[in-house]
N, C-alpha and C. Protein backbone atom coordinates (compact mmCIF):
# COMPACT_ATOMS: atom_id res chain seq x y z
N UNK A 1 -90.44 -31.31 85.60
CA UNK A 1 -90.33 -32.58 86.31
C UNK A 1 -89.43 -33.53 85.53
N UNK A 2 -88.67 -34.14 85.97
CA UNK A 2 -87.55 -35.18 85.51
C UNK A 2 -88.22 -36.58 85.28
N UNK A 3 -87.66 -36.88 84.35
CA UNK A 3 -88.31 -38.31 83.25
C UNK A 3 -87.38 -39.38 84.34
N UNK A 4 -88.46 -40.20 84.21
CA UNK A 4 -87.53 -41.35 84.86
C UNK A 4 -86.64 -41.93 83.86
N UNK A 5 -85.28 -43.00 84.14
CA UNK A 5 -84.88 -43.62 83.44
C UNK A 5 -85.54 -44.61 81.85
N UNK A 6 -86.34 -44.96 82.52
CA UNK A 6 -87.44 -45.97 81.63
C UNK A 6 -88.38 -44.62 80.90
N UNK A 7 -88.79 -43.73 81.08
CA UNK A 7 -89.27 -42.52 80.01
C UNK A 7 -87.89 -42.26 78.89
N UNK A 8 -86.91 -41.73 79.80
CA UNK A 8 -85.87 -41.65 78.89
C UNK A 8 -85.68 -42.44 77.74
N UNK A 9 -85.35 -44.13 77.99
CA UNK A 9 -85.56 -44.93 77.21
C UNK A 9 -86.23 -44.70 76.43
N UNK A 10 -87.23 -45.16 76.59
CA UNK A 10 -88.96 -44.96 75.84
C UNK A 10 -88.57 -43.97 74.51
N UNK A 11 -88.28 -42.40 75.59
CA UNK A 11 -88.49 -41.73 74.22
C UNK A 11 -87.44 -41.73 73.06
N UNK A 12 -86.19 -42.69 74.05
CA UNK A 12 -84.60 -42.25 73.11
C UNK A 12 -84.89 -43.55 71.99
N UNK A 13 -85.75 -44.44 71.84
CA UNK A 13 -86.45 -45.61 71.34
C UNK A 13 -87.02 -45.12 70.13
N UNK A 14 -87.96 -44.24 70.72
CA UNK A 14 -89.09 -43.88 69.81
C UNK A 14 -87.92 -42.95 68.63
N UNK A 15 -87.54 -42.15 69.26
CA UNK A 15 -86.46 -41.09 67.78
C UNK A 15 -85.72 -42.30 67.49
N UNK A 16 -85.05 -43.14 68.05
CA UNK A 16 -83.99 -43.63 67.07
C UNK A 16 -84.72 -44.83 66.00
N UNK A 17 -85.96 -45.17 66.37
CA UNK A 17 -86.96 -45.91 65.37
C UNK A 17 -87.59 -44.75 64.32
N UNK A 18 -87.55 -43.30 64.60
CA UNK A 18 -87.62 -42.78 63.53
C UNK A 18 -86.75 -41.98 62.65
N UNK A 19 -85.71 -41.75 63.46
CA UNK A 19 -84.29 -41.91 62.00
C UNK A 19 -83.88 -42.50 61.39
N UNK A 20 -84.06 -43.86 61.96
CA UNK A 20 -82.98 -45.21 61.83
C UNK A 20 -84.24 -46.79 61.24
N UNK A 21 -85.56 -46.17 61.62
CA UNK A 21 -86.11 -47.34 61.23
C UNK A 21 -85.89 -48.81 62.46
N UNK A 22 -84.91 -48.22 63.43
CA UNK A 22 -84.49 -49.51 64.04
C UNK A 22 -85.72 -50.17 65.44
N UNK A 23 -86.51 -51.11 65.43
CA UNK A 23 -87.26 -51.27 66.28
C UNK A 23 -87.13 -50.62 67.55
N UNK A 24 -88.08 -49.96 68.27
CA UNK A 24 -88.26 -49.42 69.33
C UNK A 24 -87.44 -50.91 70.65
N UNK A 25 -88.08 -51.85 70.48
CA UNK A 25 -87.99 -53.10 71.35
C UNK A 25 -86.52 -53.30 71.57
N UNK A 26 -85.62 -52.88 70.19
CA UNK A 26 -84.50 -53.70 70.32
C UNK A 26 -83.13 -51.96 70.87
N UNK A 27 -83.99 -51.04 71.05
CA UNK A 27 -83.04 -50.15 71.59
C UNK A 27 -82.76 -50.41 73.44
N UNK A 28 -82.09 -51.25 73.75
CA UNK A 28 -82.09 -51.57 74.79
C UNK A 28 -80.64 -50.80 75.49
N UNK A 29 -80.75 -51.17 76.63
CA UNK A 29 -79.33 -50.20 77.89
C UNK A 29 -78.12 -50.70 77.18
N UNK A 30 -78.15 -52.22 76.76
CA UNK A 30 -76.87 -52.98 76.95
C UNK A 30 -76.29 -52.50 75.15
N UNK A 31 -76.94 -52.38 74.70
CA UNK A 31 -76.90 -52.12 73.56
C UNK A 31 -76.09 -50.89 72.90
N UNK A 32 -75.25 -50.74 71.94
CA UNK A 32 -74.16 -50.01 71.40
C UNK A 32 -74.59 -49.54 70.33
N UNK A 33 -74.89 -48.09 70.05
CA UNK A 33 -75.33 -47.21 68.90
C UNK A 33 -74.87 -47.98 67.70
N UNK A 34 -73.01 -47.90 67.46
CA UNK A 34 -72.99 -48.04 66.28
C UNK A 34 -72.76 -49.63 66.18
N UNK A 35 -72.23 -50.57 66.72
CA UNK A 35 -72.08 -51.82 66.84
C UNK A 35 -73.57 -52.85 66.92
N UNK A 36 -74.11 -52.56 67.86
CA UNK A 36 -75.50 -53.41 67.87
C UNK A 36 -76.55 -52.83 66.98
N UNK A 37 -76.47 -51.77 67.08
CA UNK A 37 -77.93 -50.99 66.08
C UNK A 37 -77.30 -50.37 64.44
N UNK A 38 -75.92 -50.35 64.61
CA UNK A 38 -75.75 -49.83 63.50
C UNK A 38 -75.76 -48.42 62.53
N UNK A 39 -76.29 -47.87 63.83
CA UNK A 39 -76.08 -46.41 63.79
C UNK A 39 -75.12 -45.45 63.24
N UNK A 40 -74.67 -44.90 62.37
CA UNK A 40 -73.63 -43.87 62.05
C UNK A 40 -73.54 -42.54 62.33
N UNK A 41 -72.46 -42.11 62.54
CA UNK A 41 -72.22 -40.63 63.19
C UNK A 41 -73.28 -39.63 62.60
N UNK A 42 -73.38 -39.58 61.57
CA UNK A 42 -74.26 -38.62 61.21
C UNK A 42 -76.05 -38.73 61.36
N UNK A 43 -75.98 -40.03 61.50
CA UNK A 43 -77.22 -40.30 62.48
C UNK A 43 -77.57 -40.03 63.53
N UNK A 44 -76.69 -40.34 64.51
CA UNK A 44 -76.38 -40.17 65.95
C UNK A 44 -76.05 -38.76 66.45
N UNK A 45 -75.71 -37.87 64.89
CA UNK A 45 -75.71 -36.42 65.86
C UNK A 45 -77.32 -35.96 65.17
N UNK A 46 -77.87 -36.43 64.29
CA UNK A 46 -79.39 -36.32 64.52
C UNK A 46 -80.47 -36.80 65.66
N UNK A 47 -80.03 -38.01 65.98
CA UNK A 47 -80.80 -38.55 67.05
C UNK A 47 -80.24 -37.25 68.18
N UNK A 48 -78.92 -37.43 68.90
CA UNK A 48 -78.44 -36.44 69.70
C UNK A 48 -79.29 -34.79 69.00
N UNK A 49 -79.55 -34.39 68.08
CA UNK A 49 -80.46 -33.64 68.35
C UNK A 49 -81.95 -33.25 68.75
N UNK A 50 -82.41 -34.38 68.23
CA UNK A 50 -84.16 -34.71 68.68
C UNK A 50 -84.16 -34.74 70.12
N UNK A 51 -83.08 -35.80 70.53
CA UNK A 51 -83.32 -35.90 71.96
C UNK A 51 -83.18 -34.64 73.08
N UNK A 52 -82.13 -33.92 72.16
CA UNK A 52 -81.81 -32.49 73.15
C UNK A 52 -83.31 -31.96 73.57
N UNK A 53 -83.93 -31.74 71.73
CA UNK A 53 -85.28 -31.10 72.00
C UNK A 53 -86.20 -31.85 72.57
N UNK A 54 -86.36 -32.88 72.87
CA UNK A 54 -87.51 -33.65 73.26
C UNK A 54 -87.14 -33.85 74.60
N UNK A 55 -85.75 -33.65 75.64
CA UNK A 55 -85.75 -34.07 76.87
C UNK A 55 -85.29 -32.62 77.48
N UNK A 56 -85.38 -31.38 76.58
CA UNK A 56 -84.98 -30.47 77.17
C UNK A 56 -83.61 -29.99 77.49
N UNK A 57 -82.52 -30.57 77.16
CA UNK A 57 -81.16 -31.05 77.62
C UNK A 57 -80.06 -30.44 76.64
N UNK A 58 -78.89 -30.52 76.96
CA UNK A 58 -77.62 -29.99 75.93
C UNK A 58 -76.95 -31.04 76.39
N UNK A 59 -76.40 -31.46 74.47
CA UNK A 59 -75.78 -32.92 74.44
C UNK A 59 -74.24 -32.01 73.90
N UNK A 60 -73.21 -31.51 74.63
CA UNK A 60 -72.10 -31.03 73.56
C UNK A 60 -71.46 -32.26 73.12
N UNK A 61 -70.95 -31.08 71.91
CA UNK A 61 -70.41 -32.05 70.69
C UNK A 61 -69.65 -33.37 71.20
N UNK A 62 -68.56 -32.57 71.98
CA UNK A 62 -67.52 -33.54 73.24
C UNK A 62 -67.75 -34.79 73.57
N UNK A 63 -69.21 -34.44 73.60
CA UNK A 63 -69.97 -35.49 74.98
C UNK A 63 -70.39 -36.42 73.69
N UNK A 64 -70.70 -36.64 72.28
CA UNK A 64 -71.27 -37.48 71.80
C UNK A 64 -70.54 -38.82 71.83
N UNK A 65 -68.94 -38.72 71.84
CA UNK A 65 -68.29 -39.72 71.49
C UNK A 65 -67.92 -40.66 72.95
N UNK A 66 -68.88 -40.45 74.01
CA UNK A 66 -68.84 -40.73 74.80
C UNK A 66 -69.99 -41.47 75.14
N UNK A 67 -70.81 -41.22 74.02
CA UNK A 67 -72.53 -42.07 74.35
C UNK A 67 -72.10 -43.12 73.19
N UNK A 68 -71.37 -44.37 73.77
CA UNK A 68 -71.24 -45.49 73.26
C UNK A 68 -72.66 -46.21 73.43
N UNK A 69 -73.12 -46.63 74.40
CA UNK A 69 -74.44 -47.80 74.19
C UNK A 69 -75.28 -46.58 74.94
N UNK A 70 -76.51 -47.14 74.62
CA UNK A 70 -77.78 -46.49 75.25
C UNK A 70 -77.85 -46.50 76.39
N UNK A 71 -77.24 -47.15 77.36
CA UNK A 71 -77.09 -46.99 79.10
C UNK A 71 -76.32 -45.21 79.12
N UNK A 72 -75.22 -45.07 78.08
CA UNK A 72 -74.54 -44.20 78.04
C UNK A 72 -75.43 -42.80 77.90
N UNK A 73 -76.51 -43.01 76.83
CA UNK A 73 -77.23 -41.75 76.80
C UNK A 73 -78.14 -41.43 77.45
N UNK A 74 -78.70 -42.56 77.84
CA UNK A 74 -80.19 -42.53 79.38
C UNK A 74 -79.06 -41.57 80.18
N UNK A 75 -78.22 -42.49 80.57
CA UNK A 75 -77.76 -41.55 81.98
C UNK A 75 -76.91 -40.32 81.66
N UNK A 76 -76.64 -39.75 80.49
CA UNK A 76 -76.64 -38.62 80.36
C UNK A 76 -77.61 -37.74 80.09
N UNK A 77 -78.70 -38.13 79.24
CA UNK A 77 -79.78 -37.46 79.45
C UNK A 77 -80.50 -37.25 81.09
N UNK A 78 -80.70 -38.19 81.82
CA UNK A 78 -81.01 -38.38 83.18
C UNK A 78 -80.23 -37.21 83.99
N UNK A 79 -78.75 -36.81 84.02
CA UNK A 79 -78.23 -35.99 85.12
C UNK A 79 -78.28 -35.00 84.27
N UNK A 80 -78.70 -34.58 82.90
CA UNK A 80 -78.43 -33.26 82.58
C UNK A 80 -79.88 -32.70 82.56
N UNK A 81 -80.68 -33.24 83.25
CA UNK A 81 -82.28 -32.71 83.55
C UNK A 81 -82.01 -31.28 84.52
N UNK A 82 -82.86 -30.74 84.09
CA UNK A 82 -82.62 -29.67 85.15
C UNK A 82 -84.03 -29.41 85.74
């Protein structure tokens, strides 16, 4: 069964508060990995791995530099549900 948008969130929240330490509250849609949260590549292909395993999903490499803000990775996580 497919996670709604707001699960997605939720859980892409919860990993990036435990790689990154960065509050769950402040991982919001509008919000930019490495600009607002501060995130670095080698973070972000850790988070991009938790999330693969935790939403079931394949994030290719390609596709990371394309998940600029968290609207970017909800809705890629979201259509790559199967």
């Amino acid at each position: 069964m497919a996670l709604s948008k707001e699960e997605i969130l939720a859980g892409l929240a919860e990993i990036v508060n435990e790689e990154t330490g960065v509050e769950p509250e402040d991982v919001q849609l509008d919000k930019t990995f490495q600009d607002d949260l501060d995130i670095d590549s080698l973070s972000m292909m850790s988070i991009c791995t938790f999330a693969e395993e935790k939403f079931d999903v394949q994030i290719p490499d390609e596709e990371l530099q394309n998940l600029v803000t968290v609207a970017d990775a909800v809705n890629f996580i979201d259509g790559a549900q199967s």
